[in-house]
C-alpha atoms as a PDB file:
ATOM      1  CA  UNK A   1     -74.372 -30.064 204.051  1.00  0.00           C
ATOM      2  CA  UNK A   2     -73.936 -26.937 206.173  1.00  0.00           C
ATOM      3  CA  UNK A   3     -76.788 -24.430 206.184  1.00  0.00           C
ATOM      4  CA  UNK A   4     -74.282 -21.577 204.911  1.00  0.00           C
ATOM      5  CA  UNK A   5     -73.511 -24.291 201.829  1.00  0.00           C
ATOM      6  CA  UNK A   6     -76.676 -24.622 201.277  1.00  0.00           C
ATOM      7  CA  UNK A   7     -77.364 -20.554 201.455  1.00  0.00           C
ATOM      8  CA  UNK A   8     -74.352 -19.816 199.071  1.00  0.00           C
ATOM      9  CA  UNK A   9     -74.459 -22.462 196.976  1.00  0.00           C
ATOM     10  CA  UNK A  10     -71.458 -24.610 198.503  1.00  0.00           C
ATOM     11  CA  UNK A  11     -71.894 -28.401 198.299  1.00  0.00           C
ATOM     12  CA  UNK A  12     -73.347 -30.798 195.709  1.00  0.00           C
ATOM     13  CA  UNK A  13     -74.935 -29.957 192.761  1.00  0.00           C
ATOM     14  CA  UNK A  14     -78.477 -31.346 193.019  1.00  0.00           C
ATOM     15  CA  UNK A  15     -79.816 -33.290 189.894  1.00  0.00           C
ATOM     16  CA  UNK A  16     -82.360 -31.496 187.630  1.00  0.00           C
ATOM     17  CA  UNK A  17     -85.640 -33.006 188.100  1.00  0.00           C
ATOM     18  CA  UNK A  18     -86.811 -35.118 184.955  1.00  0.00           C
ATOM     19  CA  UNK A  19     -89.225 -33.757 182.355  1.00  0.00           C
ATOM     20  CA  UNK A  20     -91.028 -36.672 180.893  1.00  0.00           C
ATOM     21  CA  UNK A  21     -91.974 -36.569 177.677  1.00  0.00           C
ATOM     22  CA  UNK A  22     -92.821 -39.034 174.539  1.00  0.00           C
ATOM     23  CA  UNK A  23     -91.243 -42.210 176.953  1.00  0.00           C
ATOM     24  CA  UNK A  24     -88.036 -39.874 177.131  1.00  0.00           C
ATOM     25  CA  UNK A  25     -86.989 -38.369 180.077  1.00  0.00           C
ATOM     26  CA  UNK A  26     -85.157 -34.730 179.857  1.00  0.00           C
ATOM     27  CA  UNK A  27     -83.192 -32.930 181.923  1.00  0.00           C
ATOM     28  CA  UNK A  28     -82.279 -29.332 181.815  1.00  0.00           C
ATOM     29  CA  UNK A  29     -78.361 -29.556 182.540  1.00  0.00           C
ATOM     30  CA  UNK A  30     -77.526 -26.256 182.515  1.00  0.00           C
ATOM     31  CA  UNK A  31     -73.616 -24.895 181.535  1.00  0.00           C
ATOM     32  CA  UNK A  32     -72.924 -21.632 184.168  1.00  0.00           C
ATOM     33  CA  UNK A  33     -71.071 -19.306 182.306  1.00  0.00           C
ATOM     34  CA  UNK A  34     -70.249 -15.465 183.780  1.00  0.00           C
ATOM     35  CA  UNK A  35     -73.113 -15.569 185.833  1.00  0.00           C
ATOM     36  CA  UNK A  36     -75.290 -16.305 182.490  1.00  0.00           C
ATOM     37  CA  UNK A  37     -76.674 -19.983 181.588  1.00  0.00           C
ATOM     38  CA  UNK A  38     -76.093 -22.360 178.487  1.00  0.00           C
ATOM     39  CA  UNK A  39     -79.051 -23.567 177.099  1.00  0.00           C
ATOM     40  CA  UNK A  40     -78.173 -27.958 177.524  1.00  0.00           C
ATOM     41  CA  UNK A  41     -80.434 -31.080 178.435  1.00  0.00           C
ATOM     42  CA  UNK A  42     -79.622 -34.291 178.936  1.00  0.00           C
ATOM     43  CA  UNK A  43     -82.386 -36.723 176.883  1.00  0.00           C
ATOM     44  CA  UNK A  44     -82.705 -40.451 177.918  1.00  0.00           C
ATOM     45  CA  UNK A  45     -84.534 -43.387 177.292  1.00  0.00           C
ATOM     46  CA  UNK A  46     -84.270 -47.395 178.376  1.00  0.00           C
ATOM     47  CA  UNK A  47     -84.062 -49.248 175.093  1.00  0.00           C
ATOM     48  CA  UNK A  48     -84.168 -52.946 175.486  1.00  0.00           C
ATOM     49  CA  UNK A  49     -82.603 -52.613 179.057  1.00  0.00           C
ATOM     50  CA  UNK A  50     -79.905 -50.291 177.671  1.00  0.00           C
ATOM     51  CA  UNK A  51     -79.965 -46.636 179.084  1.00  0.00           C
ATOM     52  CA  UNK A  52     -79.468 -44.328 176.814  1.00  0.00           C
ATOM     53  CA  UNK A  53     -78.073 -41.002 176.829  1.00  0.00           C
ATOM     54  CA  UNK A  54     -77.622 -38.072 174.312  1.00  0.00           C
ATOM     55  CA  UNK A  55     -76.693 -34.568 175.358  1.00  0.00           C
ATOM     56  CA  UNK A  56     -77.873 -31.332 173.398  1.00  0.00           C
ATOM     57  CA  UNK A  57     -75.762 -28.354 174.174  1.00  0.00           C
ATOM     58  CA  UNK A  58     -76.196 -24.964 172.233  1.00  0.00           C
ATOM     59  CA  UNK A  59     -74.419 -22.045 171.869  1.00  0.00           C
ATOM     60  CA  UNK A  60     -77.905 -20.066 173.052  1.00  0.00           C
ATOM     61  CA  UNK A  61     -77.016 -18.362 176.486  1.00  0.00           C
ATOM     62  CA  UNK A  62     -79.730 -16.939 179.254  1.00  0.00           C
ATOM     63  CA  UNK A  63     -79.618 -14.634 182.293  1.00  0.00           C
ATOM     64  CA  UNK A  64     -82.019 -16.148 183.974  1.00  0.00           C
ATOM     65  CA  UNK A  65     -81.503 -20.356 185.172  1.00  0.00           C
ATOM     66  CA  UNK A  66     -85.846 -20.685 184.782  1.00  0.00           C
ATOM     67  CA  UNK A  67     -85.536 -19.463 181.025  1.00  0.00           C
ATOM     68  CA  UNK A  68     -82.270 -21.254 180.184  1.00  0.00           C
ATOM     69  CA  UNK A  69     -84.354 -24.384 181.734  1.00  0.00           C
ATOM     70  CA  UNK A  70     -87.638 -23.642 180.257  1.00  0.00           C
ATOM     71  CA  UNK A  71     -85.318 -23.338 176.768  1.00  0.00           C
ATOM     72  CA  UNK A  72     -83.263 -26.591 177.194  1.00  0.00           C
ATOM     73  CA  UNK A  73     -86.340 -28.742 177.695  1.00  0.00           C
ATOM     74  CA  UNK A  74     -88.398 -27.259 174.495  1.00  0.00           C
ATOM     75  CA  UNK A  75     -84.967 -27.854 172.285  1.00  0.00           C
ATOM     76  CA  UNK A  76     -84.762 -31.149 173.751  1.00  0.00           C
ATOM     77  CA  UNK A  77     -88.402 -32.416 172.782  1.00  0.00           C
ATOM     78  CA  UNK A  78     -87.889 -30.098 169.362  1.00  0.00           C
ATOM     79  CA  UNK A  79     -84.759 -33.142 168.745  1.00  0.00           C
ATOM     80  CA  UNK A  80     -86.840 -35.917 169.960  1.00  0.00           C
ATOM     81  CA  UNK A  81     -89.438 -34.604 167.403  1.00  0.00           C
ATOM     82  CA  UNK A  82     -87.168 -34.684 164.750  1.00  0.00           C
ATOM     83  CA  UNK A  83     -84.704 -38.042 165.627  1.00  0.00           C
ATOM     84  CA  UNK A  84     -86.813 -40.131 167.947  1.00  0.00           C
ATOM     85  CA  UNK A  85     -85.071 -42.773 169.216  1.00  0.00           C
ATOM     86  CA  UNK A  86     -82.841 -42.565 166.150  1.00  0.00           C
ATOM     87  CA  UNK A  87     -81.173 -39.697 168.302  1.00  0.00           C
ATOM     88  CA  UNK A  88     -79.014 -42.399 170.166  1.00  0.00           C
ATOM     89  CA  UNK A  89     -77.541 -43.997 166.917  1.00  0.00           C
ATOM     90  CA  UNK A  90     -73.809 -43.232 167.322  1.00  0.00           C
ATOM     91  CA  UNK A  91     -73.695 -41.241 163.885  1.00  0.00           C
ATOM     92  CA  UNK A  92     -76.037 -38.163 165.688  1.00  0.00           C
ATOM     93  CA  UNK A  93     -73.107 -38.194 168.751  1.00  0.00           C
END
């Protein structure tokens, strides 16, 4: 990648680092929209050799990327709270 990509934000999107958390693993996976952020996280979790993924998206949106971030991962560990591993069962998709 270019350094002007890089400067400007051409190129790959990087992935989020992982927030571990309760044997989950979280990641902020933000929705840009109009120069704001959608609060959205990505939750997964190796069950018997299975990953599994659930996404949480919300209609909550930020101006700042740290806060929509900082938000996504604290509704993420509010679900696993709530649904555990239960969160994966295809009714909660």
């Amino acid at each position: 990648m270019s350094l002007f990509s890089k400067l400007f934000g051409g190129g790959e999107k990087s992935e989020p680092e992982a927030v571990s958390y309760k044997g989950f693993d979280i990641f902020p996976d933000l929705i840009a929209e109009g120069g704001k952020y959608r609060l959205s996280a990505r939750i997964e979790k190796t069950i018997n050799g299975d990953r599994k993924t659930h996404s949480v998206i919300r209609a909550d949106v930020f101006e700042s990327q740290d806060q929509a971030e900082s938000f996504s991962v604290a509704k993420a560990k509010q679900v696993i709270d709530e649904q555990g591993e239960c969160v994966f069962d295809s009714g909660n998709r």
